[in-house]
N, C-alpha and C. Protein backbone atom coordinates (compact mmCIF):
# COMPACT_ATOMS: atom_id res chain seq x y z
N UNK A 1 -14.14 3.98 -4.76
CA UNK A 1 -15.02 2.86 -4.57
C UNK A 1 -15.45 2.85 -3.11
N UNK A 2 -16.69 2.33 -2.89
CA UNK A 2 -17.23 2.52 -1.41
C UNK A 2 -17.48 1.57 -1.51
N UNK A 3 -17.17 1.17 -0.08
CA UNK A 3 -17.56 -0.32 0.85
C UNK A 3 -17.89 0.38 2.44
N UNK A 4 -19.03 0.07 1.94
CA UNK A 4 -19.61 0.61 3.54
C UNK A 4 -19.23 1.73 4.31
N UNK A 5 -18.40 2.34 4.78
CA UNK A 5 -18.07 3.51 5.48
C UNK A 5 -16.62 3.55 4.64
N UNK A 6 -16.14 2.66 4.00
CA UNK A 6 -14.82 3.13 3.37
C UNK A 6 -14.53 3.44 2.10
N UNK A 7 -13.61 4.21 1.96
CA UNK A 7 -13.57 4.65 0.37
C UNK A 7 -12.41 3.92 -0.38
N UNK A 8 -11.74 3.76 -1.11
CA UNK A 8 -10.73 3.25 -2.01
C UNK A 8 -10.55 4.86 -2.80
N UNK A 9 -9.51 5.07 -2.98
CA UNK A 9 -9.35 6.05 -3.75
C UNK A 9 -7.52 6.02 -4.55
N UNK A 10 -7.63 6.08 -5.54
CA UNK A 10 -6.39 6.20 -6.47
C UNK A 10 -5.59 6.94 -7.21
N UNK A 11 -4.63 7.46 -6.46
CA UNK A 11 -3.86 8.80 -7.05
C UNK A 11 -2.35 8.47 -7.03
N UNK A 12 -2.07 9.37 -8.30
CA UNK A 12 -0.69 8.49 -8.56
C UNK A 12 -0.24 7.13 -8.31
N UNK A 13 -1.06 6.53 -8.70
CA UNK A 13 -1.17 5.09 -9.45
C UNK A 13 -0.86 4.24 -7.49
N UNK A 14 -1.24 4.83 -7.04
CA UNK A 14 -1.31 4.18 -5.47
C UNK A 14 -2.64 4.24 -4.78
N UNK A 15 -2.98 3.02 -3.69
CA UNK A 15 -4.55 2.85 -3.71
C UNK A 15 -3.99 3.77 -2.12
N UNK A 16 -5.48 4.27 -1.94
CA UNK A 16 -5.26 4.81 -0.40
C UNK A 16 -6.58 4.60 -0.12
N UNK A 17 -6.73 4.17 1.11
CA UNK A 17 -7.80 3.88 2.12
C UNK A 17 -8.65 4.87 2.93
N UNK A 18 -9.50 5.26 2.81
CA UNK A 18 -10.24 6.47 3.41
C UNK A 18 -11.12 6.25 4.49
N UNK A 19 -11.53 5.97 5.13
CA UNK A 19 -12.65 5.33 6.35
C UNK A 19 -13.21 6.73 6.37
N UNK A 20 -14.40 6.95 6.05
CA UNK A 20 -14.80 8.24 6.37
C UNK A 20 -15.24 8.41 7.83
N UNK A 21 -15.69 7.70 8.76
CA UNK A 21 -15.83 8.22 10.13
C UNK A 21 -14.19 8.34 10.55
N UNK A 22 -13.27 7.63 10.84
CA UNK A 22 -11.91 7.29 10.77
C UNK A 22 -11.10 8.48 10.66
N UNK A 23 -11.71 9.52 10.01
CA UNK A 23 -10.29 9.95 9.34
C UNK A 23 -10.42 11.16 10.84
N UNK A 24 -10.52 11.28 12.41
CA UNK A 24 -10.72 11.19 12.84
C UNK A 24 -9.47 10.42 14.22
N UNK A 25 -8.93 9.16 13.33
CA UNK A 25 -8.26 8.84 14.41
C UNK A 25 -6.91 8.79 14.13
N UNK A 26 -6.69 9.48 12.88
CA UNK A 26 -5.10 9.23 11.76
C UNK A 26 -4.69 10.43 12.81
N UNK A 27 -3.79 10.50 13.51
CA UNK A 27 -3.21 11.40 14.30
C UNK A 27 -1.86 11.39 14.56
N UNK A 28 -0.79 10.40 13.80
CA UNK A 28 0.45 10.72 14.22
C UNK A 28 0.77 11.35 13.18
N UNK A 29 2.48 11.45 13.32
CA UNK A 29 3.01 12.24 12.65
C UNK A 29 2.87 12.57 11.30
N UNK A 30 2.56 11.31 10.59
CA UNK A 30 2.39 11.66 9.49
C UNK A 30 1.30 12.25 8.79
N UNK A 31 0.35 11.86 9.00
CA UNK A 31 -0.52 12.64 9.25
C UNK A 31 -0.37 14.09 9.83
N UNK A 32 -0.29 14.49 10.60
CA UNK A 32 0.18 15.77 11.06
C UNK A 32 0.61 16.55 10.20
N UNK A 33 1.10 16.10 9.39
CA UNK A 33 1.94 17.12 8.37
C UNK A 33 0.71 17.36 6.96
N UNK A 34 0.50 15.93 6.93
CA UNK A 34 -0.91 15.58 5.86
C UNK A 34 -1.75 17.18 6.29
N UNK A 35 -2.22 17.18 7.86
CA UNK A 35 -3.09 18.06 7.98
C UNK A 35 -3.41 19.35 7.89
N UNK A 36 -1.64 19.74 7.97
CA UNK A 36 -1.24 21.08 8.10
C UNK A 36 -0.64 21.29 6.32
N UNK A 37 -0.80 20.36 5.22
CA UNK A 37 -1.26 20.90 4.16
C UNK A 37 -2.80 21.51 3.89
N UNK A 38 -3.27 20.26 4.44
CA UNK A 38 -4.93 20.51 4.05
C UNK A 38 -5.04 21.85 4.63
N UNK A 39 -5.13 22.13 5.71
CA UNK A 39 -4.85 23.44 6.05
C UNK A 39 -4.53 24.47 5.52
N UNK A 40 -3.56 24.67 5.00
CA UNK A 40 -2.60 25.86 4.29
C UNK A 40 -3.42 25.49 2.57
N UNK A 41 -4.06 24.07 1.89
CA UNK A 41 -4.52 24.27 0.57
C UNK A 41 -6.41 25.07 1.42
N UNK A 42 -6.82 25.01 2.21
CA UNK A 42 -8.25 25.35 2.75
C UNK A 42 -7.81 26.69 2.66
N UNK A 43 -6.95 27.85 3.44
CA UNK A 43 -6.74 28.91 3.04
C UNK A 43 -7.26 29.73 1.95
N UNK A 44 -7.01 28.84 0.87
CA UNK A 44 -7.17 29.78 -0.41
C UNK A 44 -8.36 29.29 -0.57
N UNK A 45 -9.37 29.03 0.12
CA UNK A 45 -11.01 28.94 -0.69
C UNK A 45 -11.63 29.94 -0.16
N UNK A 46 -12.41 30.80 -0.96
CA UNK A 46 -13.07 31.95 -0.39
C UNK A 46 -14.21 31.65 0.97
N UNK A 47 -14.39 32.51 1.51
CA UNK A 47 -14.78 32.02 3.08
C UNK A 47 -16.08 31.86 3.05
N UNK A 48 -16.79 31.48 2.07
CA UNK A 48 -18.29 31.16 1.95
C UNK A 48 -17.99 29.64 1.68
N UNK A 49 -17.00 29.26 0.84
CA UNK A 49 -16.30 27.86 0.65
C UNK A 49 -15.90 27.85 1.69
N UNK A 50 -15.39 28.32 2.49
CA UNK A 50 -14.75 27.68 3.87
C UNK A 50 -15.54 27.28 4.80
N UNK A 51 -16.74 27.89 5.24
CA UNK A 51 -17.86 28.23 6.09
C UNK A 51 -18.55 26.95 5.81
N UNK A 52 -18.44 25.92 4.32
CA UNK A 52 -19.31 25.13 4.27
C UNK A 52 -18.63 23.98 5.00
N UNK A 53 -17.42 23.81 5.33
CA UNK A 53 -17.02 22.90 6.02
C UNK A 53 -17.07 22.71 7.40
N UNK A 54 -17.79 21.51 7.98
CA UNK A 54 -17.99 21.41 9.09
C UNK A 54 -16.96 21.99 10.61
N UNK A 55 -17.08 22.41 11.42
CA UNK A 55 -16.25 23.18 12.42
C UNK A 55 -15.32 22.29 12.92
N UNK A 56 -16.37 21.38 13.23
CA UNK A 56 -15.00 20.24 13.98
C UNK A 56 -13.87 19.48 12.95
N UNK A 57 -14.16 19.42 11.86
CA UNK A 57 -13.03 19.26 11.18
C UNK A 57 -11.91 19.78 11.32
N UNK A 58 -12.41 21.42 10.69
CA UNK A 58 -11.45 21.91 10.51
C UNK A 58 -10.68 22.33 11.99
N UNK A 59 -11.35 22.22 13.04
CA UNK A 59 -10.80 22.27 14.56
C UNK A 59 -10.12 21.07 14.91
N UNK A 60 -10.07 19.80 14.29
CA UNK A 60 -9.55 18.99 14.47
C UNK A 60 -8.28 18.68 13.79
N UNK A 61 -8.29 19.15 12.33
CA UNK A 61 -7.09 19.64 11.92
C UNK A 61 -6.14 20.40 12.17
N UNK A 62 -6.87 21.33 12.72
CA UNK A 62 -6.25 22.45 13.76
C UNK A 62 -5.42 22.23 14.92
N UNK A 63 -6.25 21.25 15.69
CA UNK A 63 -4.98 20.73 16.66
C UNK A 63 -4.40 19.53 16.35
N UNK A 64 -4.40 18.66 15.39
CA UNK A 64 -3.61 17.91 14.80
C UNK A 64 -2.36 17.80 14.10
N UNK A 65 -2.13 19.30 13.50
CA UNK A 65 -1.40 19.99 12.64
C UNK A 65 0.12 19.72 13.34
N UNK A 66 0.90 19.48 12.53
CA UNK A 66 2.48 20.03 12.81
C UNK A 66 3.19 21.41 12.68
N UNK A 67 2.87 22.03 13.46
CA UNK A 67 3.47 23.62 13.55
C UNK A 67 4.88 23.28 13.50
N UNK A 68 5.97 22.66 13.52
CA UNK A 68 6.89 23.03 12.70
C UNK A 68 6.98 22.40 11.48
N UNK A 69 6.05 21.89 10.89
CA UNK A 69 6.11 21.75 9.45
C UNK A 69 5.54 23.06 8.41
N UNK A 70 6.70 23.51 7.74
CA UNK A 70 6.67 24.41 6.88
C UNK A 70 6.05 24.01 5.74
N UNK A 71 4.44 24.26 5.14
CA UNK A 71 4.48 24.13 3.69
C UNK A 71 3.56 25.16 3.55
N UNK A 72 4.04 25.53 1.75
CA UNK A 72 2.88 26.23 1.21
C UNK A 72 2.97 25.77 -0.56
N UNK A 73 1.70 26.56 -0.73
CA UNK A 73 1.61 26.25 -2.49
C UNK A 73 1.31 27.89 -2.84
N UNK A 74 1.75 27.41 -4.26
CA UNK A 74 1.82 28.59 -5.34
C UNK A 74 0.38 29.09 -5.16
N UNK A 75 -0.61 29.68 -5.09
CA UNK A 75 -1.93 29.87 -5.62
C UNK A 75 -2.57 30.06 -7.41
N UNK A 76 -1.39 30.21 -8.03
CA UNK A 76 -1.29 30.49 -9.19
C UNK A 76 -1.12 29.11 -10.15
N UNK A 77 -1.24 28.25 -9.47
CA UNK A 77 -0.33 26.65 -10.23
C UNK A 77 -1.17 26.15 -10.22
N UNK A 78 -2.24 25.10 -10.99
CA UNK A 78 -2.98 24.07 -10.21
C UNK A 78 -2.75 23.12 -9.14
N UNK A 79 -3.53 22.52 -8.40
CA UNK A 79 -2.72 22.01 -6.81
C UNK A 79 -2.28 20.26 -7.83
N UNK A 80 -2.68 19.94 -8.79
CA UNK A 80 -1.88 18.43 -9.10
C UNK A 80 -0.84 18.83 -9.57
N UNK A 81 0.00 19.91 -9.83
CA UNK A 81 1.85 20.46 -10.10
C UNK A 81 2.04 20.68 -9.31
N UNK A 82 1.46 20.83 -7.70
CA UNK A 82 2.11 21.04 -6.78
C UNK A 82 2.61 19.66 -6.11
N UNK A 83 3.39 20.12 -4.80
CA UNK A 83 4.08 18.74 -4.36
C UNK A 83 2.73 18.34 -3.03
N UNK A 84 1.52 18.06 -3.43
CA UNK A 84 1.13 17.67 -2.08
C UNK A 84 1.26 16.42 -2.11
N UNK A 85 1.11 15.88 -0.57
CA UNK A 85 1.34 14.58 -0.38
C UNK A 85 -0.44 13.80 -0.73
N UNK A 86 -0.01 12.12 -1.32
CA UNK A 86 -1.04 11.57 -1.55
C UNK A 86 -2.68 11.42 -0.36
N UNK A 87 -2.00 11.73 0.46
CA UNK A 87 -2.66 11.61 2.18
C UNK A 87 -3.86 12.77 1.90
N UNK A 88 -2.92 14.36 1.60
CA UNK A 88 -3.70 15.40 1.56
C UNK A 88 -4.60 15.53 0.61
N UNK A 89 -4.12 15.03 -0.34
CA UNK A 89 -5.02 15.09 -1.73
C UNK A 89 -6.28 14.13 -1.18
N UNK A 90 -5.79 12.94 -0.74
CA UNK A 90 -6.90 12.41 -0.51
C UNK A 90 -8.53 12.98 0.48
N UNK A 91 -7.73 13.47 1.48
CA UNK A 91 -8.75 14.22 2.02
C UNK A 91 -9.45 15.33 1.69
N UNK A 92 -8.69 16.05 0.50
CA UNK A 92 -9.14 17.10 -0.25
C UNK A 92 -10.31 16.78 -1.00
N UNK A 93 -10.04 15.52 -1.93
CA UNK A 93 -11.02 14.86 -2.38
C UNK A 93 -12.23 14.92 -1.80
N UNK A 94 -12.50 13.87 -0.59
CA UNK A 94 -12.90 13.26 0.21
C UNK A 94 -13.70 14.86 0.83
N UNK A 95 -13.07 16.10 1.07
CA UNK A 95 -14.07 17.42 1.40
C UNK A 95 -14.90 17.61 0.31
N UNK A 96 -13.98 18.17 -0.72
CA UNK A 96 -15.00 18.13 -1.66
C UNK A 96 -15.86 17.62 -2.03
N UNK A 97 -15.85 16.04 -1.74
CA UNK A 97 -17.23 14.87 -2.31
C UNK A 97 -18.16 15.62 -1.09
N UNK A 98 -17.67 15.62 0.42
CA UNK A 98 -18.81 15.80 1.09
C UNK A 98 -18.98 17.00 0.95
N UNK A 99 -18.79 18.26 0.66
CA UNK A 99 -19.25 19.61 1.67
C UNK A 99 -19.43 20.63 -0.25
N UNK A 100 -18.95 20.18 -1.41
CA UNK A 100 -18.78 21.31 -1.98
C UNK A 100 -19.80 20.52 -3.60
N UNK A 101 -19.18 19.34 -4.03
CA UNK A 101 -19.58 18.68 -5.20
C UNK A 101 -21.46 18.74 -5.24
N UNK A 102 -21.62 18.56 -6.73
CA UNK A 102 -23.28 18.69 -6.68
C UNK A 102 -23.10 17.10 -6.78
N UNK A 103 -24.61 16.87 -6.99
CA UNK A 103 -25.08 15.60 -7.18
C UNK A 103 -24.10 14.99 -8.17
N UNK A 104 -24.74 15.94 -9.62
CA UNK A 104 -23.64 15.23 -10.74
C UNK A 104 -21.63 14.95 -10.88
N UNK A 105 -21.39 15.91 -10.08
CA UNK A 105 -20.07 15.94 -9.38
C UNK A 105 -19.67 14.79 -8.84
N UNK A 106 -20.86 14.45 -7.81
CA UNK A 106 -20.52 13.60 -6.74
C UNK A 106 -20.86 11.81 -7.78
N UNK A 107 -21.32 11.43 -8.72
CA UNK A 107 -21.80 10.71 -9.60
C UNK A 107 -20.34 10.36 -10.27
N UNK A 108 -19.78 11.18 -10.93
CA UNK A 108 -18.78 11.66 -11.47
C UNK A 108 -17.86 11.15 -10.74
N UNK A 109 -18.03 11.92 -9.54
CA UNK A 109 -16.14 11.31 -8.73
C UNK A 109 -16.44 9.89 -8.70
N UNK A 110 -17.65 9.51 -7.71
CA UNK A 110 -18.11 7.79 -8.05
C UNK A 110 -17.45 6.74 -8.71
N UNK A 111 -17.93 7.21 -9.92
CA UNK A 111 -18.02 6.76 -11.16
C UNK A 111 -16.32 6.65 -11.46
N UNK A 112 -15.08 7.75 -11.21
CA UNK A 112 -13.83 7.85 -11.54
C UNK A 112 -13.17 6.43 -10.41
N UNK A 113 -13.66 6.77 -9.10
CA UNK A 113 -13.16 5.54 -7.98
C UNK A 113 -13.38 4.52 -8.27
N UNK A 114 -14.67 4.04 -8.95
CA UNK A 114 -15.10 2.64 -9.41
C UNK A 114 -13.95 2.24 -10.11
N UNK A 115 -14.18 2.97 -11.24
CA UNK A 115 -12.90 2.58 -12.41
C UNK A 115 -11.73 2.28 -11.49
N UNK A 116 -11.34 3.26 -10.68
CA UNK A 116 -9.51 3.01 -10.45
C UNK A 116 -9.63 2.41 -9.47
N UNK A 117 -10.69 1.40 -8.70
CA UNK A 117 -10.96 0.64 -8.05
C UNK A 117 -11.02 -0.59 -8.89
N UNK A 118 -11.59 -0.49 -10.00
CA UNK A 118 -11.43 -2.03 -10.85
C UNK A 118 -10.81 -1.68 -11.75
N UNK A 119 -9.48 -0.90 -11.94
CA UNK A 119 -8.17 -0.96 -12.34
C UNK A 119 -7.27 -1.71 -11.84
N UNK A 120 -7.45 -1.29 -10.05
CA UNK A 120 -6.68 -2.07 -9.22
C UNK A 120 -7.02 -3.45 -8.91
N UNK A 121 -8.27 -3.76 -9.01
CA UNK A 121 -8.61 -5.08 -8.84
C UNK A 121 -7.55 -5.78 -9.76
N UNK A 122 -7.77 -5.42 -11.21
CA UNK A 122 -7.30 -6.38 -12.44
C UNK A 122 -6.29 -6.74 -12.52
N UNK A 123 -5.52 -5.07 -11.67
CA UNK A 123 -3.97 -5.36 -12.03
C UNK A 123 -3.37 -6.25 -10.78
N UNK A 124 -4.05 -6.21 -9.59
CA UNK A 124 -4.03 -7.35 -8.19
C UNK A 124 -4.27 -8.92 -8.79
N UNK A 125 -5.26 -8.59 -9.78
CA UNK A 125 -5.42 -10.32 -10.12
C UNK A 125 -4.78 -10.98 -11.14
N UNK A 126 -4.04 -10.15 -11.71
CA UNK A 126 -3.38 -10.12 -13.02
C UNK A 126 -1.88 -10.86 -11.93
N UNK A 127 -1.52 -9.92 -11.07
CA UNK A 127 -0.39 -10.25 -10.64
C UNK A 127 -0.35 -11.58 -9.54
N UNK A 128 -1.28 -11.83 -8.76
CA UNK A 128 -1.51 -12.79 -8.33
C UNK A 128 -2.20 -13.99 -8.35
N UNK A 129 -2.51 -14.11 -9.77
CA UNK A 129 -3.39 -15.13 -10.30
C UNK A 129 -2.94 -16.29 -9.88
N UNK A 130 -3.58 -17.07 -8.94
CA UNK A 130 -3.15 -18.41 -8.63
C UNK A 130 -2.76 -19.64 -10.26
N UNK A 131 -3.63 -19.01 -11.27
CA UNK A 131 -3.24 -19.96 -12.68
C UNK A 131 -1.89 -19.78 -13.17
N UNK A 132 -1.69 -18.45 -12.93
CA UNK A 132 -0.47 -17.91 -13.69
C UNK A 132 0.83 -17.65 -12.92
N UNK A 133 0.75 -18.13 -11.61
CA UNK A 133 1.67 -17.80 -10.73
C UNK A 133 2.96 -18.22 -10.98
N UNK A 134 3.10 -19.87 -11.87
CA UNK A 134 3.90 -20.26 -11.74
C UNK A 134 4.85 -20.51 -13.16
N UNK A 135 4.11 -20.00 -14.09
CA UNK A 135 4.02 -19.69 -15.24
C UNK A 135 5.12 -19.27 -15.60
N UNK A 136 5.72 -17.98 -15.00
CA UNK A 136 7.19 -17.18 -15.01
C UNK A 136 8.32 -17.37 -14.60
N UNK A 137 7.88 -18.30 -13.68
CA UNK A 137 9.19 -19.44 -13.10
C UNK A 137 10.22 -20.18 -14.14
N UNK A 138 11.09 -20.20 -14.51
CA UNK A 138 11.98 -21.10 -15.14
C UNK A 138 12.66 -22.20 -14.30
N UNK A 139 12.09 -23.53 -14.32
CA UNK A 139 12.91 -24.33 -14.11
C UNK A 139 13.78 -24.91 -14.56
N UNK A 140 13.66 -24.67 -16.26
CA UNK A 140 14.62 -25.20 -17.31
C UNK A 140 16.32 -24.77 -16.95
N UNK A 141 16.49 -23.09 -16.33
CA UNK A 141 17.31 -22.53 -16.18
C UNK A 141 17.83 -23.23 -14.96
N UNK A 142 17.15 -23.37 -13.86
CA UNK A 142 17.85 -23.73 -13.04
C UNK A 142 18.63 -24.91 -12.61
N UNK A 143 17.50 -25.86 -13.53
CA UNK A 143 18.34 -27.13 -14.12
C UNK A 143 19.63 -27.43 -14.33
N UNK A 144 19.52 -26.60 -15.65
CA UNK A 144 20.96 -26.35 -16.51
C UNK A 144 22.01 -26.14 -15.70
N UNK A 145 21.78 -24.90 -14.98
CA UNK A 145 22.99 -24.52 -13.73
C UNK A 145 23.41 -25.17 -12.81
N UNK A 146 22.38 -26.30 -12.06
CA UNK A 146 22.85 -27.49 -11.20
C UNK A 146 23.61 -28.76 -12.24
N UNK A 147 23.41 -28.78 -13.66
CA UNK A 147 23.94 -29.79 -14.66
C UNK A 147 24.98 -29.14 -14.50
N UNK A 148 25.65 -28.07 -15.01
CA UNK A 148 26.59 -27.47 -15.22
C UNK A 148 27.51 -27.13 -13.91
N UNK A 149 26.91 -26.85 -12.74
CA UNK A 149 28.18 -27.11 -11.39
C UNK A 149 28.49 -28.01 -11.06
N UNK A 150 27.75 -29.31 -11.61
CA UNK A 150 28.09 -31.00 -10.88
C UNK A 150 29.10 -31.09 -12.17
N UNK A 151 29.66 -30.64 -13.59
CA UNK A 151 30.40 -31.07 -14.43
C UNK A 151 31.71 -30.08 -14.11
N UNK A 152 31.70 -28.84 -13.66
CA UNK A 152 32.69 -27.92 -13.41
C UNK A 152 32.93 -28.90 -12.18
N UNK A 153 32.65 -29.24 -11.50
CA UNK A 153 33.25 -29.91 -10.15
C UNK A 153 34.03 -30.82 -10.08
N UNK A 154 35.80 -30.71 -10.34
CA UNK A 154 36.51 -31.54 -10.15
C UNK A 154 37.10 -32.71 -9.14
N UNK A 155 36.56 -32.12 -7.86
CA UNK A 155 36.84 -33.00 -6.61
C UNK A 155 36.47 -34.45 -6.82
N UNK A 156 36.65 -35.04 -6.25
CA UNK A 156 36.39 -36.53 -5.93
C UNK A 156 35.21 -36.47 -5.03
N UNK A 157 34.41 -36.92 -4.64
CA UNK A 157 33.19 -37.36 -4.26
C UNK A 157 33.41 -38.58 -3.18
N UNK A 158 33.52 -38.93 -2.03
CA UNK A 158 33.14 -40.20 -1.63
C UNK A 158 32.29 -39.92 -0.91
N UNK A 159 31.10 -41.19 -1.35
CA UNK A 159 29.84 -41.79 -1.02
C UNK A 159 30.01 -42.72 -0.02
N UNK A 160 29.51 -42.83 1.09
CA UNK A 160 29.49 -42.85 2.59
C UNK A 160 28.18 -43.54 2.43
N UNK A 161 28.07 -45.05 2.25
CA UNK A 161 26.90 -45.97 2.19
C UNK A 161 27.50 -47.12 3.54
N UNK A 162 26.28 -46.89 4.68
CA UNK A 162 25.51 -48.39 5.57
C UNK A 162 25.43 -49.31 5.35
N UNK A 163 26.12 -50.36 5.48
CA UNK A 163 24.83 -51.46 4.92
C UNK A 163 23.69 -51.73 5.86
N UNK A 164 22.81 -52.28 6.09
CA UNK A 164 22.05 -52.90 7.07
C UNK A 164 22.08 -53.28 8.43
N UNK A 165 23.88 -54.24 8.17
CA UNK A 165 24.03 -54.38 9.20
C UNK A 165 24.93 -53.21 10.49
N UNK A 166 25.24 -52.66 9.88
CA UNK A 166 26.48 -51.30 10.09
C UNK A 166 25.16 -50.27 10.70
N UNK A 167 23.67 -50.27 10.33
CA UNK A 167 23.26 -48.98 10.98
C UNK A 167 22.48 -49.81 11.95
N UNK A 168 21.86 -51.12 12.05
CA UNK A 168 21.50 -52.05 12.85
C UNK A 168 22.60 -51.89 14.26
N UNK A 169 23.93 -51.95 14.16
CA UNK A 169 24.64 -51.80 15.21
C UNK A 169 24.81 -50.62 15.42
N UNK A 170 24.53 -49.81 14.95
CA UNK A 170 24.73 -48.31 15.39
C UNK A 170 23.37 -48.19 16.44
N UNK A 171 22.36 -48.52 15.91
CA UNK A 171 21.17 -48.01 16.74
C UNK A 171 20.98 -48.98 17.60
N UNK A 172 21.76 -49.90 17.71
CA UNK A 172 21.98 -51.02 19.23
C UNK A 172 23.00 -50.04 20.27
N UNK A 173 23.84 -49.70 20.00
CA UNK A 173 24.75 -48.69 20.58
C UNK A 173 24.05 -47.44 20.89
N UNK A 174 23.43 -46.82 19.98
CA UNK A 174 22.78 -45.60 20.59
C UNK A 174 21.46 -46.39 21.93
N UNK A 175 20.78 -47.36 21.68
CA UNK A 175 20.08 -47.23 23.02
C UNK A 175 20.87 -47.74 24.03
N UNK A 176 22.21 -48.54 24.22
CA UNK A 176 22.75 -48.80 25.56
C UNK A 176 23.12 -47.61 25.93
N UNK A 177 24.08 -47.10 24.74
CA UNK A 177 24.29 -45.79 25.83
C UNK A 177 23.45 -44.59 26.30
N UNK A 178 22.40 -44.48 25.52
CA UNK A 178 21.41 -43.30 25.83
C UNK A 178 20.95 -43.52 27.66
N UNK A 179 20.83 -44.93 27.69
CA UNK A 179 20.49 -44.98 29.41
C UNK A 179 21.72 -44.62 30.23
């Protein structure tokens, strides 16, 4: 789903945030590692596919990368059985929409984000419905359990009642002595 320069995108049932100028300033660690997949999955595209991706990207990935992070993939597996992280996939996506997808491709992916964009809406409003919020609450239960510890409670109780005149002289006493 697009909102202005940002994307919504949904993989493995988790929303991730894309800023397409942005992606640009994701530079710590975690990322780092994100980049130096994208990296090592860019490898295996033949170099006419590679060539279509802009320079500074991939130069920016380049020095972004975590050189001691070890990964690779099978080439033989499809990359959703592999273990990439949701980060990488996302940007994988996110190349492909810009540099490789046709029109109808790019319609297509659209069209898939919308949906798992108003998947997530439903299931956000579903769960936080101000009507239904309180709905799941049992007060009946908790009732019962305050009925039931005031009857298990054998102690004696004394009730510690003022009369009028008893807190009348108390708060005559608290202002002499407060001065």
């Amino acid at each position: 789903m697009k909102y202005g320069n940002t994307y919504y995108i949904i993989i493995r049932n988790k929303r991730i945030k894309i800023v397409r100028n942005e992606i640009k300033k994701m530079t710590n660690d975690k990322y780092a590692k994100v980049y130096t997949e994208v990296l090592e999955i860019l490898k295996y595209l033949p170099k006419n596919e590679y060539d279509k991706i802009a320079k500074e990207k991939i130069n920016f990935f380049e020095a972004n990368k975590d050189n001691s992070y070890k990964f690779s993939i099978d080439p033989h597996m499809p990359l959703d059985e592999q273990n990439i992280s949701i980060e990488a996939n996302s940007i994988i996506i996110v190349l492909f929409r810009d540099y490789f997808a046709t029109e109808k491709q790019k319609e297509k992916l659209n069209a898939i984000l919308k949906q798992n964009e108003d998947k997530y809406q439903v299931e956000i409003r579903n769960k936080y419905n101000p009507d239904d919020i309180f709905k799941n609450r049992s007060f009946n239960i908790i009732e019962t359990n305050t009925n039931e510890e005031i009857k298990n409670n054998k102690l004696p109780i004394e009730v510690k009642e003022e009369n009028f005149f008893k807190k009348f002289i108390a708060y005559i006493k608290n202002l002499i002595f407060k001065k």
